[in-house]
N, C-alpha and C. Protein backbone atom coordinates (compact mmCIF):
# COMPACT_ATOMS: atom_id res chain seq x y z
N UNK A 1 -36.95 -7.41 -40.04
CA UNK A 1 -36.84 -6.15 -39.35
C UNK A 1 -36.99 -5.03 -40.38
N UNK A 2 -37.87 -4.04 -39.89
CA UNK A 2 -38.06 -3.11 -40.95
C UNK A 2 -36.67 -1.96 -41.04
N UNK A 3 -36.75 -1.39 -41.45
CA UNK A 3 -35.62 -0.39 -42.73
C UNK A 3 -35.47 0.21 -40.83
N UNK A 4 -36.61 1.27 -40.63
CA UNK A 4 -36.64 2.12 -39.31
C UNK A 4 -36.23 1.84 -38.45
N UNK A 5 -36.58 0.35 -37.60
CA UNK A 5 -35.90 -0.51 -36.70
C UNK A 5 -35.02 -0.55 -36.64
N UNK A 6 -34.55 -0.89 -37.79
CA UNK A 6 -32.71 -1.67 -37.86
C UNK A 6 -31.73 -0.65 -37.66
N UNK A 7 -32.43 0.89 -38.31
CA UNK A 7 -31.93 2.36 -38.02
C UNK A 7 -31.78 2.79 -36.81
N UNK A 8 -32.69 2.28 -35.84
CA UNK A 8 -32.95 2.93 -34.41
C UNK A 8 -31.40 2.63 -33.67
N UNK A 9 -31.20 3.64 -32.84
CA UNK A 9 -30.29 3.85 -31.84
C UNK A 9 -31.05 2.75 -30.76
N UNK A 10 -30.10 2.41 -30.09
CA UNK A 10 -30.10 1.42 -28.65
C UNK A 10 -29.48 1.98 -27.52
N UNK A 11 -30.33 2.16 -26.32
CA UNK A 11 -29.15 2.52 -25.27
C UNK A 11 -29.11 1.15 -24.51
N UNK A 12 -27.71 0.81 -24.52
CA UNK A 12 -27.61 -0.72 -23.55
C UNK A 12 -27.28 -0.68 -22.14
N UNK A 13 -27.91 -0.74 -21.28
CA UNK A 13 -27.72 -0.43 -20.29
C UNK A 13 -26.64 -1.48 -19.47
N UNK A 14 -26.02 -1.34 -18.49
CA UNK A 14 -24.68 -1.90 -17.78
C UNK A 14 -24.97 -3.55 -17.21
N UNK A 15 -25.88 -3.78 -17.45
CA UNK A 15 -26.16 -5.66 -16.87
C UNK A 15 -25.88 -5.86 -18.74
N UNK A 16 -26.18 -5.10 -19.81
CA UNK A 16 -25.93 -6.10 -20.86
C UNK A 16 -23.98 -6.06 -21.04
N UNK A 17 -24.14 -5.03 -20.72
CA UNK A 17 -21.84 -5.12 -20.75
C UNK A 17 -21.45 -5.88 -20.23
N UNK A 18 -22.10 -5.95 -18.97
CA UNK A 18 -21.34 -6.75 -17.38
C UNK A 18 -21.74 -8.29 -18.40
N UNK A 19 -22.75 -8.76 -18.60
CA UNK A 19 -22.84 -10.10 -19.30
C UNK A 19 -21.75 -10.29 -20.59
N UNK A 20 -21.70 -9.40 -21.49
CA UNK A 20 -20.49 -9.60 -22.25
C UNK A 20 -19.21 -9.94 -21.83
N UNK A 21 -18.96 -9.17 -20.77
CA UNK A 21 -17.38 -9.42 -20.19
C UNK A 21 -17.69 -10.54 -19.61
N UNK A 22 -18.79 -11.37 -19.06
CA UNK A 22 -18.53 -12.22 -17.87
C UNK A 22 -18.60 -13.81 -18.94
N UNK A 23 -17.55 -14.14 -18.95
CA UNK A 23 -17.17 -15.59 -19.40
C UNK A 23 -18.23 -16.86 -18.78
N UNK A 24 -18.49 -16.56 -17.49
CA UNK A 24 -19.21 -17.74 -16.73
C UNK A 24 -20.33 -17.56 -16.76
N UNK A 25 -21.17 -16.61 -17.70
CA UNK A 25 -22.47 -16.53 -18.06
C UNK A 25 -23.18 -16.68 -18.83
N UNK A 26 -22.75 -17.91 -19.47
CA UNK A 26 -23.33 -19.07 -20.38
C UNK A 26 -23.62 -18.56 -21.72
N UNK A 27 -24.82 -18.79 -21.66
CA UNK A 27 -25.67 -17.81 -23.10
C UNK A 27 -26.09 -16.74 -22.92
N UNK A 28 -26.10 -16.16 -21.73
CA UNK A 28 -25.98 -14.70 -21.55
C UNK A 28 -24.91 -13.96 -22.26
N UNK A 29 -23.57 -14.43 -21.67
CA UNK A 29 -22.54 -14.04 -22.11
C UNK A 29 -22.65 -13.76 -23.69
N UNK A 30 -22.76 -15.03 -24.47
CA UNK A 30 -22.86 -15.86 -25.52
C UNK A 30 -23.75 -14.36 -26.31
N UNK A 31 -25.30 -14.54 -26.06
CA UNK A 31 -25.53 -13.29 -26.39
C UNK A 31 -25.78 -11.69 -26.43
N UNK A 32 -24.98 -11.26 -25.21
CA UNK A 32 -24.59 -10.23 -25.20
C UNK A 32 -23.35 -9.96 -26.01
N UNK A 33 -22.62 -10.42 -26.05
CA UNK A 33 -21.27 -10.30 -27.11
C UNK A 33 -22.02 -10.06 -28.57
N UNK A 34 -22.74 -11.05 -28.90
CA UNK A 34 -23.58 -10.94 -30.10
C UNK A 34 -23.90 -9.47 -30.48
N UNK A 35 -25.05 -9.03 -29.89
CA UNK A 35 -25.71 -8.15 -29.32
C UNK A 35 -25.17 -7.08 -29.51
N UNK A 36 -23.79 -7.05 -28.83
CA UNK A 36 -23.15 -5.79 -28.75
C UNK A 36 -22.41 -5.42 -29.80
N UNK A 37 -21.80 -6.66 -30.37
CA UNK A 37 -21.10 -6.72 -31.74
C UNK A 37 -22.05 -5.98 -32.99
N UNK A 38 -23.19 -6.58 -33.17
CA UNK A 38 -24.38 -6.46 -33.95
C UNK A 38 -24.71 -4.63 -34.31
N UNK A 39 -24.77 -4.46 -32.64
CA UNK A 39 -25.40 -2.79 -32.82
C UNK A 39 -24.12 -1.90 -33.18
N UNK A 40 -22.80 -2.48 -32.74
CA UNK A 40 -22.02 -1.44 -33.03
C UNK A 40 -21.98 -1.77 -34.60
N UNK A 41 -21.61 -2.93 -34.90
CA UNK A 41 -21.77 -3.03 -36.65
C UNK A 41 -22.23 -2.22 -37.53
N UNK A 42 -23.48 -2.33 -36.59
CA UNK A 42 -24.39 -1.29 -37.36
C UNK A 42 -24.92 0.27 -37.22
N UNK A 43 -23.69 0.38 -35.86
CA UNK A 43 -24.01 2.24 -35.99
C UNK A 43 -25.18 2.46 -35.00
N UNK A 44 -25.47 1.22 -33.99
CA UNK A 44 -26.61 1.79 -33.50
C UNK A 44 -26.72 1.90 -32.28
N UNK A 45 -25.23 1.34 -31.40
CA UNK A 45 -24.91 1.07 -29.82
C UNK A 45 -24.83 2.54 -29.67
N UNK A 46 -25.42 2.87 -28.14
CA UNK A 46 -25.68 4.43 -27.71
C UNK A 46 -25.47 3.52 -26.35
N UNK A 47 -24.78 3.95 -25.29
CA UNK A 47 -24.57 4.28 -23.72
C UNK A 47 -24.24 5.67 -22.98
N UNK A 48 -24.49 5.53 -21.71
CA UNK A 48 -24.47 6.69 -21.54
C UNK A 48 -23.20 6.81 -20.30
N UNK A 49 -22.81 7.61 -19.72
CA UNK A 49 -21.46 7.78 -18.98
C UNK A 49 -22.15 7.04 -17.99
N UNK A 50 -23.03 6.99 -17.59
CA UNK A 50 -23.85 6.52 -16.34
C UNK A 50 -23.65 4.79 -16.45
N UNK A 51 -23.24 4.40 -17.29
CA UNK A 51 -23.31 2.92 -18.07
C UNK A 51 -22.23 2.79 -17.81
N UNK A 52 -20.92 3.63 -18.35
CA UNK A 52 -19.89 2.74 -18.44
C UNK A 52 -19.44 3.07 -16.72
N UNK A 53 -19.91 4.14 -16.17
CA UNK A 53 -19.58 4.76 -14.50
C UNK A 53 -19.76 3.15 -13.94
N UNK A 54 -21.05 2.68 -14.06
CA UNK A 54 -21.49 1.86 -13.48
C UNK A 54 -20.83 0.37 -13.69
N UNK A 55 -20.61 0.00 -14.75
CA UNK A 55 -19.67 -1.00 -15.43
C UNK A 55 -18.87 -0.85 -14.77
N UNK A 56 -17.43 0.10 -14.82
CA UNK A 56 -16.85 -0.04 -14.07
C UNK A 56 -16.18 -0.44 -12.58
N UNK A 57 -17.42 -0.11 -12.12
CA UNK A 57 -17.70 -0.68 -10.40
C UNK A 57 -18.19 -1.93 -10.49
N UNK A 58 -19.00 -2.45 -11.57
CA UNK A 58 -19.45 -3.83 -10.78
C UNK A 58 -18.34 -4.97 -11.84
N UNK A 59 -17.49 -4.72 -12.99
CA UNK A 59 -16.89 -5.99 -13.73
C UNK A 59 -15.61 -5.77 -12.43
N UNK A 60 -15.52 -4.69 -11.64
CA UNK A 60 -14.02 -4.86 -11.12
C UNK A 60 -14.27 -5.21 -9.73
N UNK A 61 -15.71 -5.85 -9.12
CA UNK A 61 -15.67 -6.20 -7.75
C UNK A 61 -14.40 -7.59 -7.38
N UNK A 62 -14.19 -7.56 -6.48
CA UNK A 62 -13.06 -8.97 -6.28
C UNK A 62 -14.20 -9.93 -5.90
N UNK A 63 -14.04 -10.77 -6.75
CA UNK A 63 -14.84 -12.43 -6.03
C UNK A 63 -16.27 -12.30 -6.64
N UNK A 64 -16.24 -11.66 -8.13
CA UNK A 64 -18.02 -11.18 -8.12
C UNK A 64 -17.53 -11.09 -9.71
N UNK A 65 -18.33 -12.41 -10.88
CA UNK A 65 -17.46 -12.32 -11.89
C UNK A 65 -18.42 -10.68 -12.33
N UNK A 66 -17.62 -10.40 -13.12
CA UNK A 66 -16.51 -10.71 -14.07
C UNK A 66 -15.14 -10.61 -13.20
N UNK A 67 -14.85 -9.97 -12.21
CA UNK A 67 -14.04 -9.76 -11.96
C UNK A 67 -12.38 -9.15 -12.37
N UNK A 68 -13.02 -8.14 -13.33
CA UNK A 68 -12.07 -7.86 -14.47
C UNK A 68 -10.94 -6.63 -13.73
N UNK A 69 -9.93 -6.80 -14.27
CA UNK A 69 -8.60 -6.36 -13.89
C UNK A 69 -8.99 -4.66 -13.75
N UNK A 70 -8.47 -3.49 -13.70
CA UNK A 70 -8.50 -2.59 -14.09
C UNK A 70 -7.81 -2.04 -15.16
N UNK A 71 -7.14 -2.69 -15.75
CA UNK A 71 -6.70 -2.72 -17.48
C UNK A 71 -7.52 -3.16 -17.76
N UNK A 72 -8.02 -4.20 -17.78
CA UNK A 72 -9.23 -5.05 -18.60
C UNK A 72 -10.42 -3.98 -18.75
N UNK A 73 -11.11 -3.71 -17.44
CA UNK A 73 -12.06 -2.75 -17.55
C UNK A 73 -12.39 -2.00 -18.18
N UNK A 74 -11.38 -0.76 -18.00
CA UNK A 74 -11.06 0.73 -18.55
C UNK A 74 -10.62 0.48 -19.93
N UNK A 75 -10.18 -0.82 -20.50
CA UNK A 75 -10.01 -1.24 -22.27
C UNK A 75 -11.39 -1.40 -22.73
N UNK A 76 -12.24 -1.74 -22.05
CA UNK A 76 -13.20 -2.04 -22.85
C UNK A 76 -14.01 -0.64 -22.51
N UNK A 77 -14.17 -0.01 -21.71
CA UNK A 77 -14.63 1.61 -21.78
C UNK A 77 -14.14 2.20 -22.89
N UNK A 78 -12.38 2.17 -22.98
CA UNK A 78 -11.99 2.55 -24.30
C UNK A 78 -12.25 2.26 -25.16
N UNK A 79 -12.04 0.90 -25.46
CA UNK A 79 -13.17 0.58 -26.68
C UNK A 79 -14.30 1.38 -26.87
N UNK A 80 -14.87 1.17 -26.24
CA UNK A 80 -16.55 1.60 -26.84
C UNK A 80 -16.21 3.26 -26.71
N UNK A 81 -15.42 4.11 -26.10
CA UNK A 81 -15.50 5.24 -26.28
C UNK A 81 -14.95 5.48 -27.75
N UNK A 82 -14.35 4.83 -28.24
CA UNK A 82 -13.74 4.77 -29.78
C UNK A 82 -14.86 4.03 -30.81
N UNK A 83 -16.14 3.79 -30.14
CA UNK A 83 -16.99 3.10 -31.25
C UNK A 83 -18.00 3.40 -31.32
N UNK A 84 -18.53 3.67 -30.17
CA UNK A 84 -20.08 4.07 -29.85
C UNK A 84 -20.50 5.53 -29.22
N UNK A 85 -21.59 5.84 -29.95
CA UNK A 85 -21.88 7.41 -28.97
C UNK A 85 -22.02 7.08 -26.92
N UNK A 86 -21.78 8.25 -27.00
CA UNK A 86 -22.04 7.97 -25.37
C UNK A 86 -22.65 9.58 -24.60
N UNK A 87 -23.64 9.00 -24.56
CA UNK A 87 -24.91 10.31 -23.81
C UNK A 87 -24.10 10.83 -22.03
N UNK A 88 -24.11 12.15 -22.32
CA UNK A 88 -23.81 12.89 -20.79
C UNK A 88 -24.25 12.47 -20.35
N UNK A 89 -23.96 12.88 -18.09
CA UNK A 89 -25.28 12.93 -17.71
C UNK A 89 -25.44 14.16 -17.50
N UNK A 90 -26.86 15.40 -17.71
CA UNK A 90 -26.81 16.60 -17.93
C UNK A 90 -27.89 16.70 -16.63
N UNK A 91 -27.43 18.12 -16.58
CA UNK A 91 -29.29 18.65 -15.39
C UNK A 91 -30.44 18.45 -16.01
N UNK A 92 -30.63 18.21 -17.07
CA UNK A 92 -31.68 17.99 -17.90
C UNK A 92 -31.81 16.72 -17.26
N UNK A 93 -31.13 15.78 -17.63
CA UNK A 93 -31.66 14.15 -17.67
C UNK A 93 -31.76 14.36 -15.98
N UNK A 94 -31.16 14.48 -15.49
CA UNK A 94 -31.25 14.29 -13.89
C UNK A 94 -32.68 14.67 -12.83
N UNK A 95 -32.98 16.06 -13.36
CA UNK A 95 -34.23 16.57 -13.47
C UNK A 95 -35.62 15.56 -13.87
N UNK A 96 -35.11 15.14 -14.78
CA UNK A 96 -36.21 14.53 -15.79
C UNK A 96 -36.32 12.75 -15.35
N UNK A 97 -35.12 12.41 -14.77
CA UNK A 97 -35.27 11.31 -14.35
C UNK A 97 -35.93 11.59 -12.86
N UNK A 98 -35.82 12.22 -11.78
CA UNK A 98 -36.00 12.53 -10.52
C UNK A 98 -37.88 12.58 -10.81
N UNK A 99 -38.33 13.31 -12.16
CA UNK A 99 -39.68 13.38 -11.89
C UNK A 99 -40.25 12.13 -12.31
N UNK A 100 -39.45 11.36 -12.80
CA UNK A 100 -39.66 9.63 -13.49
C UNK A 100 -40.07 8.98 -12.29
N UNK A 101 -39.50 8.79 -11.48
CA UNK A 101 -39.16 8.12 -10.20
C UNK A 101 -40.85 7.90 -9.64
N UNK A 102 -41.37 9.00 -8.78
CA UNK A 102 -42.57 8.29 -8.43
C UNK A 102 -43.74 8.37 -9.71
N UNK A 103 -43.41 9.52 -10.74
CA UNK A 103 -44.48 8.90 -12.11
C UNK A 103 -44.90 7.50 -12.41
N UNK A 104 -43.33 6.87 -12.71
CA UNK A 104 -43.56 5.68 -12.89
C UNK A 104 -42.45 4.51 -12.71
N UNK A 105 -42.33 4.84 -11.42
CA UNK A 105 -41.87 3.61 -10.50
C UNK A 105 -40.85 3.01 -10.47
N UNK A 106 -39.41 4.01 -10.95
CA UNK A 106 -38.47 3.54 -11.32
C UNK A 106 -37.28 3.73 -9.82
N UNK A 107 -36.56 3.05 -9.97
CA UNK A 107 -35.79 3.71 -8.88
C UNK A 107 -34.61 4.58 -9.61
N UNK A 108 -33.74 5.44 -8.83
CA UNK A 108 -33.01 6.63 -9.32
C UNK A 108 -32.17 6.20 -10.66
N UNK A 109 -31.56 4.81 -10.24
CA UNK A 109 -30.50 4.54 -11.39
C UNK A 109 -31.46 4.50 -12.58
N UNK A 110 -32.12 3.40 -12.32
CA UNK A 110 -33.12 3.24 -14.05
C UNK A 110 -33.78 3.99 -14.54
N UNK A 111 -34.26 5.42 -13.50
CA UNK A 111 -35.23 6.32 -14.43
C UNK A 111 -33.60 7.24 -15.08
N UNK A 112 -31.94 7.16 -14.57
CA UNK A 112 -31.34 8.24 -14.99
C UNK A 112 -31.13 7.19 -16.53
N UNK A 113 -31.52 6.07 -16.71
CA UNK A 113 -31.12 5.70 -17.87
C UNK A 113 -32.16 5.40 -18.22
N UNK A 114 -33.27 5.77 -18.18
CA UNK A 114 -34.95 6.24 -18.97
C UNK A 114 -34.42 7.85 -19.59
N UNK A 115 -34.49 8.46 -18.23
CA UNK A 115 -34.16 9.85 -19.37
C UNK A 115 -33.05 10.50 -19.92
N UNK A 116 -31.92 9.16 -19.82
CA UNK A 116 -30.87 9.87 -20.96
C UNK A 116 -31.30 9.54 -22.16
N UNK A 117 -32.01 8.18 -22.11
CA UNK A 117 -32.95 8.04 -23.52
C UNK A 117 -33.48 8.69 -24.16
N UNK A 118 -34.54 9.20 -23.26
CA UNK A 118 -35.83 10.15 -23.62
C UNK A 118 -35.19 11.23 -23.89
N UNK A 119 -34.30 11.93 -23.04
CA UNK A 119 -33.77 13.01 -23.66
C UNK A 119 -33.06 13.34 -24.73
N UNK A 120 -32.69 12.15 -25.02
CA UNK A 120 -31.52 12.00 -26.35
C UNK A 120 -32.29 11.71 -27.34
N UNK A 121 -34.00 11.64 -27.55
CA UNK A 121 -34.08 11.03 -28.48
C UNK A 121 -34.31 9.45 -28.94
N UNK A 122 -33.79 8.83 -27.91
CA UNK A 122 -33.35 7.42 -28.46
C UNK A 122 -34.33 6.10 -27.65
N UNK A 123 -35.71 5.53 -28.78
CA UNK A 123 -36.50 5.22 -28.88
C UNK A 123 -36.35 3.62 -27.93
N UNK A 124 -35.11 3.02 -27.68
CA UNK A 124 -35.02 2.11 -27.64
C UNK A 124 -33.87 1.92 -26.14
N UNK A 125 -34.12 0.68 -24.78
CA UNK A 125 -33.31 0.41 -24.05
C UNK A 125 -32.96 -1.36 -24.19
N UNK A 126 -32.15 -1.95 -24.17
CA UNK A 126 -32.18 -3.02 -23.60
C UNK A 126 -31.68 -3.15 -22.78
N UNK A 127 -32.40 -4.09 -21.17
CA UNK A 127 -31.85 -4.22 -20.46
C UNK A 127 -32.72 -5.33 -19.23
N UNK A 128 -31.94 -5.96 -18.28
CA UNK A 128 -32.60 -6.84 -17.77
C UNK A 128 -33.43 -6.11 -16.40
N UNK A 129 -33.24 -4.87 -16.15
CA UNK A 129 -33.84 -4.02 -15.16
C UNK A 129 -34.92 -3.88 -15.22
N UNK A 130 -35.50 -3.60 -16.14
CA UNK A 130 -37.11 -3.27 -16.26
C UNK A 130 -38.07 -4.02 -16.62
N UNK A 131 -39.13 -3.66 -16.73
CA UNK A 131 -40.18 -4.57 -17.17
C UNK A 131 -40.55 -4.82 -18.89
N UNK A 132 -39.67 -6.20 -19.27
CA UNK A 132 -40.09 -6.19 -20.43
C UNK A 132 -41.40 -5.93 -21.68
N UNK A 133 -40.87 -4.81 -22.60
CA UNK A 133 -41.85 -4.41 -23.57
C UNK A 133 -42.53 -3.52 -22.88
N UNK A 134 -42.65 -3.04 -21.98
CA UNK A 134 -42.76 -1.75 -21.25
C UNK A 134 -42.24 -0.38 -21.75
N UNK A 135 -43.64 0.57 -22.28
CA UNK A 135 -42.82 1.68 -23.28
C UNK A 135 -43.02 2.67 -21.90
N UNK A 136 -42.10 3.46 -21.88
CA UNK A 136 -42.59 4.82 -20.71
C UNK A 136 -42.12 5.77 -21.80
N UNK A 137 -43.17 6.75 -21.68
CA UNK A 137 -43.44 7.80 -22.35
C UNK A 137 -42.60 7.89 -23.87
N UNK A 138 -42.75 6.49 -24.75
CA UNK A 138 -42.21 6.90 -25.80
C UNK A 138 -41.13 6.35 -25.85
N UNK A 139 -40.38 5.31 -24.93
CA UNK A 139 -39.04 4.51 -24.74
C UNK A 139 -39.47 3.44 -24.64
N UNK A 140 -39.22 2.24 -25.50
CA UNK A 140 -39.43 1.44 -25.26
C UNK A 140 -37.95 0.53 -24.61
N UNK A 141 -38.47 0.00 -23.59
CA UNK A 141 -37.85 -1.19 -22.76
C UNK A 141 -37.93 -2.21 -23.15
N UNK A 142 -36.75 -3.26 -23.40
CA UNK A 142 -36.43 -4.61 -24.35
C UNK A 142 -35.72 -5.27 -23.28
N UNK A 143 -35.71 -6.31 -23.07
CA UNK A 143 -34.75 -7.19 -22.41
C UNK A 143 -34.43 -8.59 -23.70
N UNK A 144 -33.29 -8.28 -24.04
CA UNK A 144 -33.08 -8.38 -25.42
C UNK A 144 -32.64 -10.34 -24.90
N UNK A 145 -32.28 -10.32 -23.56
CA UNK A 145 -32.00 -11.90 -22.93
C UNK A 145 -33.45 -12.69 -22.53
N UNK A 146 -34.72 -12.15 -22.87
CA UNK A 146 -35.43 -12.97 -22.57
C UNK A 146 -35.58 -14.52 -22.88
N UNK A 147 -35.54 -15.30 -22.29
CA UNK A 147 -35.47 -16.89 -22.67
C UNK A 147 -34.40 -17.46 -22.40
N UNK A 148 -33.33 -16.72 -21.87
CA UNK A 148 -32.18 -16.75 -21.72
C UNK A 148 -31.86 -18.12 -20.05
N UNK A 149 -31.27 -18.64 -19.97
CA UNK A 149 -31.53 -19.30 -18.55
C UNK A 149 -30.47 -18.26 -17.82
């Protein structure tokens, strides 16, 4: 990995959290923990409120793992609010995602976490939503679980 790469900011979008917390998701789990460990290590995990908003609603469904407590949850929001940057959501990005949408084919949630990217700057998403290796305008899209069962 070159010097630049390894520098780049990541925004991780909320299916790679939800896989960290979820115990019954094999090597998903397995490497999202990795993953997440890795970028914060290194200064490079970026989410955005829209991430952990969303986290929140789906690790705490009943009967739908993760199924995480609401202590459990809101600890690991804390966490990462104590470790990692975390992008607004502004009229800017909202704007900018809304004109994403029929440009290029996103639906509302994934273009608002295309252009907290784009707006922030931050070259890089992983996530299982989009179409892998797919750059839109300068963001590139990673699904960092490919191969993954």
């Amino acid at each position: 990995m070159t010097d630049s790469i390894a520098a780049t900011k990541v925004l991780v979008d909320t299916n790679i959290l939800i896989y960290a917390a979820d115990l019954q998701a094999g090597d998903k789990n397995l490497q999202a923990v990795q993953l997440i460990d890795d970028l914060k290590a290194q200064n490079r995990l970026v989410v955005s409120a829209q991430v952990w908003n969303e986290f929140y609603r789906a690790a705490t469904r009943p009967n739908k793992p993760p199924s995480l407590s609401h202590d459990d949850a809101s600890g690991t929001i804390r966490d990462l609010a104590d470790a990692v940057r975390v992008l607004p959501l502004t009229r800017a990005i909202t704007l900018l995602a809304l004109d994403a949408i029929p440009r290029h084919g996103l639906s509302f949630w994934d273009a608002l976490i295309w252009a907290a990217a784009k707006e922030s700057g931050i070259p890089l998403v992983y996530t299982e939503d989009f179409q892998h290796g797919r750059d839109i305008e300068g963001v590139l899209i990673i699904n960092p679980l490919v191969g993954s069962p």
